[in-house]
C-alpha atoms as a PDB file:
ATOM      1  CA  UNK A   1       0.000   0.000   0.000  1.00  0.00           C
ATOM      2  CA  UNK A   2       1.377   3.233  -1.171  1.00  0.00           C
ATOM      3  CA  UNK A   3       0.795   6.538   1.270  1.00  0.00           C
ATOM      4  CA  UNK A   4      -0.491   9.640  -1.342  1.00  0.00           C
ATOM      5  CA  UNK A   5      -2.337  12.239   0.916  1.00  0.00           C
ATOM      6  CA  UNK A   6      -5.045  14.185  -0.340  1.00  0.00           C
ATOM      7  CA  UNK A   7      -5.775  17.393   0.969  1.00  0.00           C
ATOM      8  CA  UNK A   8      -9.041  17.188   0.846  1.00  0.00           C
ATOM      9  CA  UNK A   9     -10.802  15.868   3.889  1.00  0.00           C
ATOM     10  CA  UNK A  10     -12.902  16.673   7.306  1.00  0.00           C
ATOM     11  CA  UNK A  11     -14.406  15.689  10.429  1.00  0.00           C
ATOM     12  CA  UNK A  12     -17.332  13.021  10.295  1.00  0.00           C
ATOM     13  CA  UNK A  13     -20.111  13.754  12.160  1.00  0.00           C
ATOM     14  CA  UNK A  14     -21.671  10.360  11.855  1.00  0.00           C
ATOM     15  CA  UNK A  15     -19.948   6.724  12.734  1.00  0.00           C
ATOM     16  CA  UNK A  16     -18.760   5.129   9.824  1.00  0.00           C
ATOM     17  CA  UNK A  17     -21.486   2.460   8.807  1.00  0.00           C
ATOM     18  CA  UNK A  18     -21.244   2.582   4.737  1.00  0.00           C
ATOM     19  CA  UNK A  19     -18.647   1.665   1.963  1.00  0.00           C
ATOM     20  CA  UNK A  20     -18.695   3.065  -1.583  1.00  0.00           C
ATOM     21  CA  UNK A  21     -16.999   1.402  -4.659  1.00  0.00           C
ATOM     22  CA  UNK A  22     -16.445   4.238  -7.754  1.00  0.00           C
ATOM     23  CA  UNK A  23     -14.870   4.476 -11.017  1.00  0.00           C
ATOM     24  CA  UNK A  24     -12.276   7.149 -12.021  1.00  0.00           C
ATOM     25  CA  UNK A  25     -13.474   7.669 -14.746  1.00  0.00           C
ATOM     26  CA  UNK A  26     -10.358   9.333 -16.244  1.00  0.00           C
ATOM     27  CA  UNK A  27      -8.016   8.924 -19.220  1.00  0.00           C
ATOM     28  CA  UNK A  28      -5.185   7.428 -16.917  1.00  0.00           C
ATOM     29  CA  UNK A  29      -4.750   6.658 -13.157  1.00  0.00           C
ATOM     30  CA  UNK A  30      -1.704   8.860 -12.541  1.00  0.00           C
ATOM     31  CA  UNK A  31      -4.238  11.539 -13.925  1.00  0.00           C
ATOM     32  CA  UNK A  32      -6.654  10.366 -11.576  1.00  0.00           C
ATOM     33  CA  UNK A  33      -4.831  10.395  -8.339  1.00  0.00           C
ATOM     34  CA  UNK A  34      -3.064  13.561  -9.402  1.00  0.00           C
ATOM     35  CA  UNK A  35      -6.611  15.287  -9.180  1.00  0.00           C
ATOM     36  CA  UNK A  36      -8.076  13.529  -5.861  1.00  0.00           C
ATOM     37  CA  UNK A  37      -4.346  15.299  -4.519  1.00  0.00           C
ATOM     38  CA  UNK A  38      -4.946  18.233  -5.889  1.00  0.00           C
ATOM     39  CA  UNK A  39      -6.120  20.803  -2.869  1.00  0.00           C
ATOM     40  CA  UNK A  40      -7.861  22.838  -6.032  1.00  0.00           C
ATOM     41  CA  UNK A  41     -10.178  19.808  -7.121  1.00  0.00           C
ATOM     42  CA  UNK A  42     -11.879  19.663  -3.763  1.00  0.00           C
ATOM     43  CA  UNK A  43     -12.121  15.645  -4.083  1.00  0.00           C
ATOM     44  CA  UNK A  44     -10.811  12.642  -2.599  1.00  0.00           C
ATOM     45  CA  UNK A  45     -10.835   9.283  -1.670  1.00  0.00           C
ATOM     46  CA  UNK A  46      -9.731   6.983   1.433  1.00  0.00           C
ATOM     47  CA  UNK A  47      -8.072   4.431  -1.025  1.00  0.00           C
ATOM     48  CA  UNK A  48      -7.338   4.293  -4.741  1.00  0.00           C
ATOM     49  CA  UNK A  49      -6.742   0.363  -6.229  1.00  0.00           C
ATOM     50  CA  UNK A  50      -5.231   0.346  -9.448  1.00  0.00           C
ATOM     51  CA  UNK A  51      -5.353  -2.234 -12.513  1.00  0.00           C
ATOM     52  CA  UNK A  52      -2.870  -4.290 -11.112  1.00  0.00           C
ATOM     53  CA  UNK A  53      -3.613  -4.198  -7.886  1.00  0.00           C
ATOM     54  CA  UNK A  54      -1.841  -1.990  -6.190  1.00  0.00           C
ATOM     55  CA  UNK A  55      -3.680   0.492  -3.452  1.00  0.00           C
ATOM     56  CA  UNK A  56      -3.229   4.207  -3.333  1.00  0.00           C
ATOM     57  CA  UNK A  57      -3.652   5.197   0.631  1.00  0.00           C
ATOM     58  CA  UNK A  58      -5.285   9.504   0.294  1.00  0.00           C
ATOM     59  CA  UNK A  59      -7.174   9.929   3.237  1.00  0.00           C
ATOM     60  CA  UNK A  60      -7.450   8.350   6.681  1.00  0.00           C
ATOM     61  CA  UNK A  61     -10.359   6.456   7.676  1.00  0.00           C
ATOM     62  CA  UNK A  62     -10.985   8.828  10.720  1.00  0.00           C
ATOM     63  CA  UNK A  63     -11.527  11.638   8.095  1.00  0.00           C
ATOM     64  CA  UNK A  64     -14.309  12.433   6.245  1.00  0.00           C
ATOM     65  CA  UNK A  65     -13.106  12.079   2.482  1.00  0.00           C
ATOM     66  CA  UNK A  66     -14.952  14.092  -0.282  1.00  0.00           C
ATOM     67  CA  UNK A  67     -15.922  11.028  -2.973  1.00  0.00           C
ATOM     68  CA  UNK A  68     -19.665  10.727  -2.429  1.00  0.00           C
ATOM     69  CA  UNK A  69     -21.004  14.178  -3.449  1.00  0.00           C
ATOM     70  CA  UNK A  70     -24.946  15.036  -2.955  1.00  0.00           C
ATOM     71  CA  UNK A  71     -26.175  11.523  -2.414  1.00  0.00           C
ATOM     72  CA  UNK A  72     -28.389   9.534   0.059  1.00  0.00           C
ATOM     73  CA  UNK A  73     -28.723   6.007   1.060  1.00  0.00           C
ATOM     74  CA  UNK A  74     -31.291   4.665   3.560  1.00  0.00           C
ATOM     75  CA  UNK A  75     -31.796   7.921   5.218  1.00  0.00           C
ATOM     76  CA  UNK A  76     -28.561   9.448   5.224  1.00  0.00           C
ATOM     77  CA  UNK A  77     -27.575  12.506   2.931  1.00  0.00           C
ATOM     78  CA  UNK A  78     -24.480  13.057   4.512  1.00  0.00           C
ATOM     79  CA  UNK A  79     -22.731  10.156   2.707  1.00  0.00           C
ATOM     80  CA  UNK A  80     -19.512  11.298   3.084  1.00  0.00           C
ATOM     81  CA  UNK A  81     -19.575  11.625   6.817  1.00  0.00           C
ATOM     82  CA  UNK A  82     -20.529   8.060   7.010  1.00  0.00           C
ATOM     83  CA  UNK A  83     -18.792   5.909   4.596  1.00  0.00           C
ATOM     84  CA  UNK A  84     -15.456   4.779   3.119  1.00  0.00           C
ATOM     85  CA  UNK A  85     -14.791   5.480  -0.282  1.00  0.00           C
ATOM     86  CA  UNK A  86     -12.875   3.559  -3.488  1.00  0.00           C
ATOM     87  CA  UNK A  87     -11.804   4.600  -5.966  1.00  0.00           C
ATOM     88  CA  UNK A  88     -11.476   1.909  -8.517  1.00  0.00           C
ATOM     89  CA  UNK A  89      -8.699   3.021 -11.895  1.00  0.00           C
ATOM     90  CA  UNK A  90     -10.981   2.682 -15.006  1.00  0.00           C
ATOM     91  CA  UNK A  91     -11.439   5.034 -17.654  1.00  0.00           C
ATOM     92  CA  UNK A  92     -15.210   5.203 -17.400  1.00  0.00           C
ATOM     93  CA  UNK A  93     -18.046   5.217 -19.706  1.00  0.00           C
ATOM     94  CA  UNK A  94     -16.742   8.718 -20.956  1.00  0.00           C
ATOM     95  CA  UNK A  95     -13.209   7.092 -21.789  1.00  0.00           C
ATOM     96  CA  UNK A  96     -13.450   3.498 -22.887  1.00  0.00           C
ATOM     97  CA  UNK A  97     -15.333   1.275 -19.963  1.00  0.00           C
ATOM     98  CA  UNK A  98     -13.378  -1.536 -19.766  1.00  0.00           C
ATOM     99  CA  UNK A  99     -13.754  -5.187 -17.547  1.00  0.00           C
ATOM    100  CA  UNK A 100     -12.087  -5.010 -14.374  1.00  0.00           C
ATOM    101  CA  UNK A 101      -9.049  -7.071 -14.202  1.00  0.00           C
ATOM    102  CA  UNK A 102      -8.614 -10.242 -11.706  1.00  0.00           C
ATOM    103  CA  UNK A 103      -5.518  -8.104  -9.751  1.00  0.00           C
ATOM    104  CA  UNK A 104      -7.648  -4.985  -9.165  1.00  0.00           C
ATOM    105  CA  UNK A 105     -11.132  -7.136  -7.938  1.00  0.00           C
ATOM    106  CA  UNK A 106      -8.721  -9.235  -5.961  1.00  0.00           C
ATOM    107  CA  UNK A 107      -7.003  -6.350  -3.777  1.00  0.00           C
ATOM    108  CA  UNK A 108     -10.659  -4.648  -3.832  1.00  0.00           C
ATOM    109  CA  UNK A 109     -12.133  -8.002  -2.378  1.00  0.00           C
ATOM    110  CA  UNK A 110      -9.156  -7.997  -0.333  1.00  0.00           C
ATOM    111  CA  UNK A 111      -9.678  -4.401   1.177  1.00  0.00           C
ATOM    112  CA  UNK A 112     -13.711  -4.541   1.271  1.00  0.00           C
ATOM    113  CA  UNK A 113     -13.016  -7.644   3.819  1.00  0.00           C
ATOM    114  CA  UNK A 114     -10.581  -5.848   6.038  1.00  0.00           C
ATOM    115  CA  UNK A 115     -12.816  -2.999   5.831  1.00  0.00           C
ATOM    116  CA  UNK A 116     -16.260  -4.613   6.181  1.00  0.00           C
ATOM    117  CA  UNK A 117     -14.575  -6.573   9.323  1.00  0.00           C
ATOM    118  CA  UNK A 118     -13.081  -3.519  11.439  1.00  0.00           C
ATOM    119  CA  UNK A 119     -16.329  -1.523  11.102  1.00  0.00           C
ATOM    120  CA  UNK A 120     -18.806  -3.876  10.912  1.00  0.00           C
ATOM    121  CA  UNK A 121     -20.327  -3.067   7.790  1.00  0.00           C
ATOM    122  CA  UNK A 122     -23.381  -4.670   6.464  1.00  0.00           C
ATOM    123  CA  UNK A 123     -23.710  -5.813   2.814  1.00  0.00           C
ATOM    124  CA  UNK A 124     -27.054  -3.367   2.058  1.00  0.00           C
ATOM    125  CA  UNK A 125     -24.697  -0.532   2.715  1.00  0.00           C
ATOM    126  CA  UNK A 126     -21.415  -1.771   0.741  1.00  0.00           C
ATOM    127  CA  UNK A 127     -22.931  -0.065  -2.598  1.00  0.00           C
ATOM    128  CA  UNK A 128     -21.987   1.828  -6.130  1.00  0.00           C
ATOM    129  CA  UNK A 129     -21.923   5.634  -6.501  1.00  0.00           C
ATOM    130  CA  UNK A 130     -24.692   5.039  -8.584  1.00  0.00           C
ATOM    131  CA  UNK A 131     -26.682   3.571  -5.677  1.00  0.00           C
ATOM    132  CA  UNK A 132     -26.315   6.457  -3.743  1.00  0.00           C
ATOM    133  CA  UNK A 133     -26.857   9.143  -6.591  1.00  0.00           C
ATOM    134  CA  UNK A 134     -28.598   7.550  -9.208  1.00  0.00           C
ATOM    135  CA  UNK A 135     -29.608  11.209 -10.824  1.00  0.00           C
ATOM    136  CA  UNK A 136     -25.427  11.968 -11.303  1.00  0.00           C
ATOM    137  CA  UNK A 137     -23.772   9.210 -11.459  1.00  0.00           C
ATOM    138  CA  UNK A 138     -23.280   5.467 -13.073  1.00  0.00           C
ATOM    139  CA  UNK A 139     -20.130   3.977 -11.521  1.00  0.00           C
ATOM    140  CA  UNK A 140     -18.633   1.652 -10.873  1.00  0.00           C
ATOM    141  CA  UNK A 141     -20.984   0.537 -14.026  1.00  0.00           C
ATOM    142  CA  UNK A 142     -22.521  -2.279 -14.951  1.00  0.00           C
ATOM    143  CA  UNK A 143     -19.123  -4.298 -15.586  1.00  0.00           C
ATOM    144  CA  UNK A 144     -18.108  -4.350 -11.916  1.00  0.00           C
ATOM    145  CA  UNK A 145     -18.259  -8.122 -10.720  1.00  0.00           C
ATOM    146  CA  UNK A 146     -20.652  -7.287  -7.637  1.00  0.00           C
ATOM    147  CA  UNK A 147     -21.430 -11.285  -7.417  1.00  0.00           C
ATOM    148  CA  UNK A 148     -18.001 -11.923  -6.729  1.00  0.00           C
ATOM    149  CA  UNK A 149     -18.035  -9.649  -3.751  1.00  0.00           C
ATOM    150  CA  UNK A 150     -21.638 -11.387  -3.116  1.00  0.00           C
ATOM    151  CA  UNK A 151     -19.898 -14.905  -3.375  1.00  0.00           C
ATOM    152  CA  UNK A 152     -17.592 -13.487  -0.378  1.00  0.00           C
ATOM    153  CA  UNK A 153     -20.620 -11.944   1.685  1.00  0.00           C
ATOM    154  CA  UNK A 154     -19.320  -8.524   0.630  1.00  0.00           C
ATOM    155  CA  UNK A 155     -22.343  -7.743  -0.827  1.00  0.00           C
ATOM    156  CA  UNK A 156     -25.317  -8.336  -1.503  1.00  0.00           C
ATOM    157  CA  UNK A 157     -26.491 -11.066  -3.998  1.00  0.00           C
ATOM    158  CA  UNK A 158     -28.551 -11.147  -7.087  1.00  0.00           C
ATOM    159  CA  UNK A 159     -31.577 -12.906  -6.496  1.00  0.00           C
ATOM    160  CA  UNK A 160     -32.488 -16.200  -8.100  1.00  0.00           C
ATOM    161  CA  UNK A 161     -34.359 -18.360  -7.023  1.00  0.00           C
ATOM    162  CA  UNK A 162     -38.002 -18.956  -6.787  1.00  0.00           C
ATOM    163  CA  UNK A 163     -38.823 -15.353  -7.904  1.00  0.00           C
ATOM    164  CA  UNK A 164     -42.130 -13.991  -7.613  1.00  0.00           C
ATOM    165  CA  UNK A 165     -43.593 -11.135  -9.550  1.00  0.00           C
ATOM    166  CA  UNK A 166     -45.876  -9.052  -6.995  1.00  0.00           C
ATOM    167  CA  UNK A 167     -47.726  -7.258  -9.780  1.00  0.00           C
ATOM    168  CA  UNK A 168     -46.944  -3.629  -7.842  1.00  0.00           C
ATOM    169  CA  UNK A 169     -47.955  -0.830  -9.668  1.00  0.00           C
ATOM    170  CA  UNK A 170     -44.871   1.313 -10.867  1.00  0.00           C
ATOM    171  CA  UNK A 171     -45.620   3.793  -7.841  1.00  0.00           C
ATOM    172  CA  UNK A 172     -45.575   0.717  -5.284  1.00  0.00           C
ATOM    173  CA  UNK A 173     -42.484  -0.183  -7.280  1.00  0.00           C
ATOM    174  CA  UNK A 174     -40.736   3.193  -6.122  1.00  0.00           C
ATOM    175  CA  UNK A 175     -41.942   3.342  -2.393  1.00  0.00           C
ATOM    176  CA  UNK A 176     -40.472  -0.375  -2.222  1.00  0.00           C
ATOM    177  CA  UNK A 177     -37.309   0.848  -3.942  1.00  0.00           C
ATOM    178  CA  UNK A 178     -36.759   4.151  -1.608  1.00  0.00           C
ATOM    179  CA  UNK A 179     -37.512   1.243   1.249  1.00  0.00           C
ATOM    180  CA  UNK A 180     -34.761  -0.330   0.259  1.00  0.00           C
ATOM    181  CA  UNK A 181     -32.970   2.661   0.356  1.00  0.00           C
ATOM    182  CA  UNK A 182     -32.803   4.556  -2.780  1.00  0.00           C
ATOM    183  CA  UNK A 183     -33.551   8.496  -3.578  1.00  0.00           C
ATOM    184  CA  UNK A 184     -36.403   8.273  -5.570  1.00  0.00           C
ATOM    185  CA  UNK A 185     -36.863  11.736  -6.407  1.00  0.00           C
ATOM    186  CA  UNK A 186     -35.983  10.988  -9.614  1.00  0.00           C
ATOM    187  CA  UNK A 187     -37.661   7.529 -10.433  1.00  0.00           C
ATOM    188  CA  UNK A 188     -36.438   6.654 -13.597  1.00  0.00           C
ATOM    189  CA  UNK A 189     -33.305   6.954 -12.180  1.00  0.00           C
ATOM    190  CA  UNK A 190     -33.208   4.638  -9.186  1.00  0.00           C
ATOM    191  CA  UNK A 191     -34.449   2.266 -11.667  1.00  0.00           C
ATOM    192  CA  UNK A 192     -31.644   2.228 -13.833  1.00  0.00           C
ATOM    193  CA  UNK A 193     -29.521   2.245 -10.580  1.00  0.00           C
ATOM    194  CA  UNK A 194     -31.376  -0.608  -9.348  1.00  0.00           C
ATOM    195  CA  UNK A 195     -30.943  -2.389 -12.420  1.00  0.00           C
ATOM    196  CA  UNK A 196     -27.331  -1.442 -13.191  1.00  0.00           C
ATOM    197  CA  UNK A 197     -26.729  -2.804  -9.680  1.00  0.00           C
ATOM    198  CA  UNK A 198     -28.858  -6.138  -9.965  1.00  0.00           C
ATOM    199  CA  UNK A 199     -29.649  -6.411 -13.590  1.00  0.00           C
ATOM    200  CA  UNK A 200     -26.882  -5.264 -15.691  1.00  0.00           C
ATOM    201  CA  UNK A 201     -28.239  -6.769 -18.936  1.00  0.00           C
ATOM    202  CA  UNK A 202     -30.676  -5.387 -19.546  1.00  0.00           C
ATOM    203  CA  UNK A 203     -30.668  -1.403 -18.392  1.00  0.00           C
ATOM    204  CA  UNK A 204     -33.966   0.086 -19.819  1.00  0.00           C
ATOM    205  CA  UNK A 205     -35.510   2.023 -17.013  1.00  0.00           C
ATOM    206  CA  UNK A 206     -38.406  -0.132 -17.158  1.00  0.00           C
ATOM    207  CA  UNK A 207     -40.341  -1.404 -14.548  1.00  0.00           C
ATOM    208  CA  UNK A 208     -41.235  -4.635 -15.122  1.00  0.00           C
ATOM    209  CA  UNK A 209     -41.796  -8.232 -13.494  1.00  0.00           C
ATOM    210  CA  UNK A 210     -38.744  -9.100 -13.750  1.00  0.00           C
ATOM    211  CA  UNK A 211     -37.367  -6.106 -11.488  1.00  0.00           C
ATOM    212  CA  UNK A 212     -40.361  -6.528  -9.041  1.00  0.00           C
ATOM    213  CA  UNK A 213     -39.872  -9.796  -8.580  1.00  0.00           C
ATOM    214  CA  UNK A 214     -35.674  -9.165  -7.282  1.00  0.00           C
ATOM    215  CA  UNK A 215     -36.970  -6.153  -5.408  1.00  0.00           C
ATOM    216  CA  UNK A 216     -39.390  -8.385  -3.836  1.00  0.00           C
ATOM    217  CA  UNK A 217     -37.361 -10.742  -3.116  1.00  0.00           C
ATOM    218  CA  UNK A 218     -34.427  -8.682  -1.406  1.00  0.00           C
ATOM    219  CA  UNK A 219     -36.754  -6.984   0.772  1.00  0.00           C
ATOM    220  CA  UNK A 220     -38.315 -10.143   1.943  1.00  0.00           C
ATOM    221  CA  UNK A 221     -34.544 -11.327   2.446  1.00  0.00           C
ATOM    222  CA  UNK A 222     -33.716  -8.446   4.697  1.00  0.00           C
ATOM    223  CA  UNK A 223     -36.837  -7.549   6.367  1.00  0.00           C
ATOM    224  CA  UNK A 224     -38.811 -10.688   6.036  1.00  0.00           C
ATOM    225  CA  UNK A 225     -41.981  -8.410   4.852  1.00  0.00           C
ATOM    226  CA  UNK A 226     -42.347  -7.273   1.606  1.00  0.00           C
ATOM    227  CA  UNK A 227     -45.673  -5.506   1.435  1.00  0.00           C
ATOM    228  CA  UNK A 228     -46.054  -1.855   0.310  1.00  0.00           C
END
């Protein structure tokens, strides 16, 4: 692990309870850690990984970094205050969106566990930057291998099995989504969020049975009641 302070960091006011995976979404990842360093560019990160493994050290977990932005996940809007952020080196949708490569999942697998163990982090709050700002933003993308963090119990899984279409309306649909915990101010959104996170194949912004039935399901899975 290589030591590269940012600059840019405060206090937390909440406990740390959250971790959020990103994209850089720039041309290079020298580029990309110049800028979280750079005082000027008012970002940062706790930890950078790049493509072949190796993890960039910016901010200190006792510090609030600035990497989430205006966002909001299961009732918190101050993000920042109560996460961990990663950066993950890929050029982004903008750039060339590439696959992930083995080295770089396996050192962030690696530092989601250590993470997810010291702070006792739950898998509905280890989540994309699209999760938590689904108007903004769309990384890590629907190429991050989230079911191999899943596999690990670093995250949560795709449903299944036995799914079960509850024939919501698309209203019922969003007040079961924001109970999950997405913003649904903007509902189109969240639904491409939610299916960028769970069903990257197919990103539409549609809501149909197939997207009720895995919201269905993962609210009966962590709340054992699913009715809206």
């Amino acid at each position: 692990m290589i030591w590269t302070p940012s600059p840019n960091f405060g206090e937390r006011t909440l406990p740390i309870s959250m971790l959020v995976l990103h994209y850089t979404g720039m041309q290079s990842g020298a580029a990309a850690i110049d800028w979280l360093a750079n005082p000027q560019s008012g970002v940062s990160a706790h930890y950078v990984v790049a493509e072949d493994g190796q993890i960039v050290h910016m901010v200190r977990e006792e510090y609030r970094a600035h990497h989430a932005g205006q966002s909001y996940w299961r009732g918190i809007s101050d993000v920042n205050s109560a996460s961990i952020g990663i950066e993950i080196i890929n050029p982004g949708h903008e750039w060339g969106y590439v696959p992930f490569p083995a080295e770089q999942m396996e050192s962030v697998v690696r530092l989601t566990s250590e993470l997810v163990t010291l702070y006792n982090i739950e898998p509905r709050n280890i989540v994309g930057h699209s999760d938590i700002a689904p108007a903004r933003k769309i990384d890590p993308g629907e190429l991050f291998d989230w079911e191999l963090l899943a596999r690990l119990k670093l995250a949560v899984p795709r449903p299944q099995k036995n799914l079960v279409d509850p024939g919501w309306s698309d209203a019922a649909f969003l007040l079961a989504l924001g109970r999950y915990g997405y913003a649904i101010d903007d509902g189109r959104a969240a639904v491409v969020a939610f299916q960028r996170r769970f069903r990257p194949s197919n990103l539409d912004g549609m809501i149909d049975g197939e997207c009720r039935a895995i919201l269905w399901q993962l609210l009966l899975d962590f709340e054992g009641n699913a009715v809206i």
